[in-house]
N, C-alpha and C. Protein backbone atom coordinates (compact mmCIF):
# COMPACT_ATOMS: atom_id res chain seq x y z
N UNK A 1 91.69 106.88 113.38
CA UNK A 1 91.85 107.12 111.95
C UNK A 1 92.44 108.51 111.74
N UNK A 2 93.28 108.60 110.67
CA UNK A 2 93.81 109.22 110.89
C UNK A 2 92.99 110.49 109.69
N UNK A 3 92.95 111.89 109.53
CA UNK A 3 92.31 113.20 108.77
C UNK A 3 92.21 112.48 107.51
N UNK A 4 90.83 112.58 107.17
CA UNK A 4 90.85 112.17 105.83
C UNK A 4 91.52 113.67 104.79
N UNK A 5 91.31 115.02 105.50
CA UNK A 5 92.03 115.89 104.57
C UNK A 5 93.58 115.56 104.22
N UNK A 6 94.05 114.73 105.70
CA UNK A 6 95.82 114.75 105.67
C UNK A 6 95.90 113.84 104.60
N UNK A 7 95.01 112.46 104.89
CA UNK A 7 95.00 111.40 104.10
C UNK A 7 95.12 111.98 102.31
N UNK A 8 94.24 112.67 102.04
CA UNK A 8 93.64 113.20 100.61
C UNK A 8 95.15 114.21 100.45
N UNK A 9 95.83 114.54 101.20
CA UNK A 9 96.80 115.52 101.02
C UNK A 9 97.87 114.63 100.35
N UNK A 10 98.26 113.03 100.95
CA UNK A 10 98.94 112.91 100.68
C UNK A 10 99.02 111.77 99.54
N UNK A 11 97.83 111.48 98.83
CA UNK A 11 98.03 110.81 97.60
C UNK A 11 97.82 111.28 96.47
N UNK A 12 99.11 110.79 95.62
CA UNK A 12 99.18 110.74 94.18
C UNK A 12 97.89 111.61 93.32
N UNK A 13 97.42 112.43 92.70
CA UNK A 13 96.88 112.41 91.24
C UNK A 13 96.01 111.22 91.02
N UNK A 14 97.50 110.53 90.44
CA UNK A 14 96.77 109.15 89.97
C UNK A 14 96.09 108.09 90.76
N UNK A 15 96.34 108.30 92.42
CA UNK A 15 96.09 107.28 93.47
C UNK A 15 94.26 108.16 93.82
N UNK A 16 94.06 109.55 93.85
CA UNK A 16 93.11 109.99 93.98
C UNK A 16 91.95 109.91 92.99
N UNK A 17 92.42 109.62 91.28
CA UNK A 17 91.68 109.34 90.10
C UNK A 17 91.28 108.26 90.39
N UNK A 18 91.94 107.19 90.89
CA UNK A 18 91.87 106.02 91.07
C UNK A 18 90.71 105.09 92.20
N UNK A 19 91.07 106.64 93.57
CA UNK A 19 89.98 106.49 94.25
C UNK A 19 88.60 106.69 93.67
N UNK A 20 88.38 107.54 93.62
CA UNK A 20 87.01 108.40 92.50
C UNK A 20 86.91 107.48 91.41
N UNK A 21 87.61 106.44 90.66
CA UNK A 21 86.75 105.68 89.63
C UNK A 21 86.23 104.66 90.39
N UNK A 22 86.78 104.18 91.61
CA UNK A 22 86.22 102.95 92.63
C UNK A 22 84.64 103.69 93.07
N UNK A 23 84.74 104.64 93.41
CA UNK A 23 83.39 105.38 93.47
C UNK A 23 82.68 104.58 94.85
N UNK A 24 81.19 104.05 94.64
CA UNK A 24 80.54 103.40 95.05
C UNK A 24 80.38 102.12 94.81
N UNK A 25 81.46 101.46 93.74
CA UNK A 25 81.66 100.33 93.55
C UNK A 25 82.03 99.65 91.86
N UNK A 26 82.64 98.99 91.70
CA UNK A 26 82.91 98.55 90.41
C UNK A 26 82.81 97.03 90.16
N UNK A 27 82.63 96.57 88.94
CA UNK A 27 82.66 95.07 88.76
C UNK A 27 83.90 94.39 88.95
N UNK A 28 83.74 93.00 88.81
CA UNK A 28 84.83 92.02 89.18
C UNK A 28 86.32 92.60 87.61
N UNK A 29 85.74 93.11 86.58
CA UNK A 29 86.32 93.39 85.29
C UNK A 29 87.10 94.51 85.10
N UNK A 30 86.62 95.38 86.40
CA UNK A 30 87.49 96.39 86.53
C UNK A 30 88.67 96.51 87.05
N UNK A 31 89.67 97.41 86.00
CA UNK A 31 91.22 97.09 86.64
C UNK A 31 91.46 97.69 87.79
N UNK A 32 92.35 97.18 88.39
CA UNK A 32 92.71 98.06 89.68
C UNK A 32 93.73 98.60 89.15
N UNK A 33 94.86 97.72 88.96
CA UNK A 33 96.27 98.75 88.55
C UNK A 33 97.02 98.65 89.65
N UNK A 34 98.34 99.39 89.94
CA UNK A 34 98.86 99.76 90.76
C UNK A 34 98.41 100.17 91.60
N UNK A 35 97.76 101.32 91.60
CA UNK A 35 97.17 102.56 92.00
C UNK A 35 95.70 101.89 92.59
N UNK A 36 95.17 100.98 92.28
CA UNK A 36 94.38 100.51 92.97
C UNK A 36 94.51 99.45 94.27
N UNK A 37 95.74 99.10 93.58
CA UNK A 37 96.38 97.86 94.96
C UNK A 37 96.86 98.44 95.95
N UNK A 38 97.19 99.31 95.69
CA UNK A 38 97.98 100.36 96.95
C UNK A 38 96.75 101.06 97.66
N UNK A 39 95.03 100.96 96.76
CA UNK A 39 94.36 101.84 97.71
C UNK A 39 93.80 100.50 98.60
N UNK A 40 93.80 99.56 98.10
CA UNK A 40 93.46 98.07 98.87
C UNK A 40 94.69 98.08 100.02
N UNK A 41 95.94 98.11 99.63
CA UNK A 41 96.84 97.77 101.13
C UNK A 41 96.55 98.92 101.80
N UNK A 42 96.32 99.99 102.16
CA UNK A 42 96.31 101.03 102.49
C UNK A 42 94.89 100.65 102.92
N UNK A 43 93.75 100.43 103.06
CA UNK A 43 92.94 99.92 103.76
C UNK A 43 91.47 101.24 103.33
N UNK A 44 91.74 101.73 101.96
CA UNK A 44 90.69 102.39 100.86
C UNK A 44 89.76 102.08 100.40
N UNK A 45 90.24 101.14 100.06
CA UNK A 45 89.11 100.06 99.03
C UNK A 45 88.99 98.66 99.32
N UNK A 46 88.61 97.89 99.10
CA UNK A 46 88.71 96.45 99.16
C UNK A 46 87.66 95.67 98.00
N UNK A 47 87.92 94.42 97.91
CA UNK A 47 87.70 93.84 96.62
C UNK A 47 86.54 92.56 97.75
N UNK A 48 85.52 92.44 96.93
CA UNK A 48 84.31 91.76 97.74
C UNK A 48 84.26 90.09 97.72
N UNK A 49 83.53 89.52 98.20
CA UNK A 49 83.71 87.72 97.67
C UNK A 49 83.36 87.48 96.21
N UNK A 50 82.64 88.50 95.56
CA UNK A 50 81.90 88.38 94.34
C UNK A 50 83.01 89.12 93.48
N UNK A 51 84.24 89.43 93.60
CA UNK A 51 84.97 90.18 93.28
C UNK A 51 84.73 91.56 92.45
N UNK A 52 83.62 92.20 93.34
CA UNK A 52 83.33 93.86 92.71
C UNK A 52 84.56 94.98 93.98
N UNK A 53 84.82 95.95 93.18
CA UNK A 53 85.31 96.77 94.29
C UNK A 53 85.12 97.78 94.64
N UNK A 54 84.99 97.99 96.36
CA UNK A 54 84.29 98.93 96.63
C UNK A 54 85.53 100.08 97.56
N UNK A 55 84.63 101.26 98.28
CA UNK A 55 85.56 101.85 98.74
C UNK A 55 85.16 101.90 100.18
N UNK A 56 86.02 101.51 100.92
CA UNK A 56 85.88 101.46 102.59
C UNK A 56 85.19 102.68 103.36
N UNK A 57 84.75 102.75 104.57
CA UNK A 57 84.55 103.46 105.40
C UNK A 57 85.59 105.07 105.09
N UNK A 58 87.26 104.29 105.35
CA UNK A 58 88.12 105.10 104.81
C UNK A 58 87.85 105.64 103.91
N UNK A 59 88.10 105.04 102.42
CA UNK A 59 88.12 105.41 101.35
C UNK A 59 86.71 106.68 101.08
N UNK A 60 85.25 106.35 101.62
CA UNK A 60 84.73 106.96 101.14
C UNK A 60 85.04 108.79 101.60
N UNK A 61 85.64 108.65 103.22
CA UNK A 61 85.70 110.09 103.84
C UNK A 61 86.85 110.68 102.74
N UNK A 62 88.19 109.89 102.52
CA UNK A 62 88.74 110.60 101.79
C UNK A 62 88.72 110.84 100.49
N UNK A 63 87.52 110.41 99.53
CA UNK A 63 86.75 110.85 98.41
C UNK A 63 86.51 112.19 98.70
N UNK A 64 85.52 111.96 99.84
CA UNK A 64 84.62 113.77 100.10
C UNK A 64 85.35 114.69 100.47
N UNK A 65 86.61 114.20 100.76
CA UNK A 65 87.78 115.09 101.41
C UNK A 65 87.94 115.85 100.15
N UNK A 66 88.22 115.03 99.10
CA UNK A 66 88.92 115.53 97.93
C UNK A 66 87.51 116.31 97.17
N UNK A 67 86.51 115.84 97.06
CA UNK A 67 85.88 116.17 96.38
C UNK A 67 85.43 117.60 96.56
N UNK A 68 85.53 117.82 98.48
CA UNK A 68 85.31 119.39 98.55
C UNK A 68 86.63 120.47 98.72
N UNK A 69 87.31 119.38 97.93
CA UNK A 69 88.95 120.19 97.42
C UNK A 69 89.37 120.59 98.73
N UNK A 70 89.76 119.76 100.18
CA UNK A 70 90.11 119.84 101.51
C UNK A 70 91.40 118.61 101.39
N UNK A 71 91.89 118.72 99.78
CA UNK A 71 92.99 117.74 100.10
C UNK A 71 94.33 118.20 99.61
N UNK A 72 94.48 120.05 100.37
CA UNK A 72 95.66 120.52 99.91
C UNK A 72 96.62 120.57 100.77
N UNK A 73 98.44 120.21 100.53
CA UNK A 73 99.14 120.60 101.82
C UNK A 73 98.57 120.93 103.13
N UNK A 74 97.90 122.32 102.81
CA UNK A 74 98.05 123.35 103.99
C UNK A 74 96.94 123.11 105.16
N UNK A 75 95.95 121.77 104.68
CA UNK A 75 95.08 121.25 105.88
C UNK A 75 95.85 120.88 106.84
């Protein structure tokens, strides 16, 4: 796997808001968007049999990446 800082370095604003509203999980009602489908192909998030969505193994390191602001260029 590859740095969740590099990872967090290199998405979008809107792809990182996007991570952080997936959080710890959302209902089947919640939109994904663009920005959410791309964190699903990208292997971030994924959508459950019950269709709630959550954020992967991945997804969660590069939350904390961002969250302790370790998701600038210069990591």
């Amino acid at each position: 796997m590859t740095d969740p800082r590099e990872i967090a370095a290199g998405l979008s604003e809107a792809q990182k808001r996007k991570l952080a509203a997936i959080g710890d999980g959302q209902p089947e009602e919640f939109a994904l968007g663009q920005y959410g489908l791309f964190l699903i192909e990208r292997g971030y998030a994924f959508v459950n049999e019950l269709g709630a969505r959550h954020l992967t193994d991945k997804g969660h390191a590069t939350l904390r990446a961002i969250l302790k602001g370790e998701d600038d260029a210069e990591c």
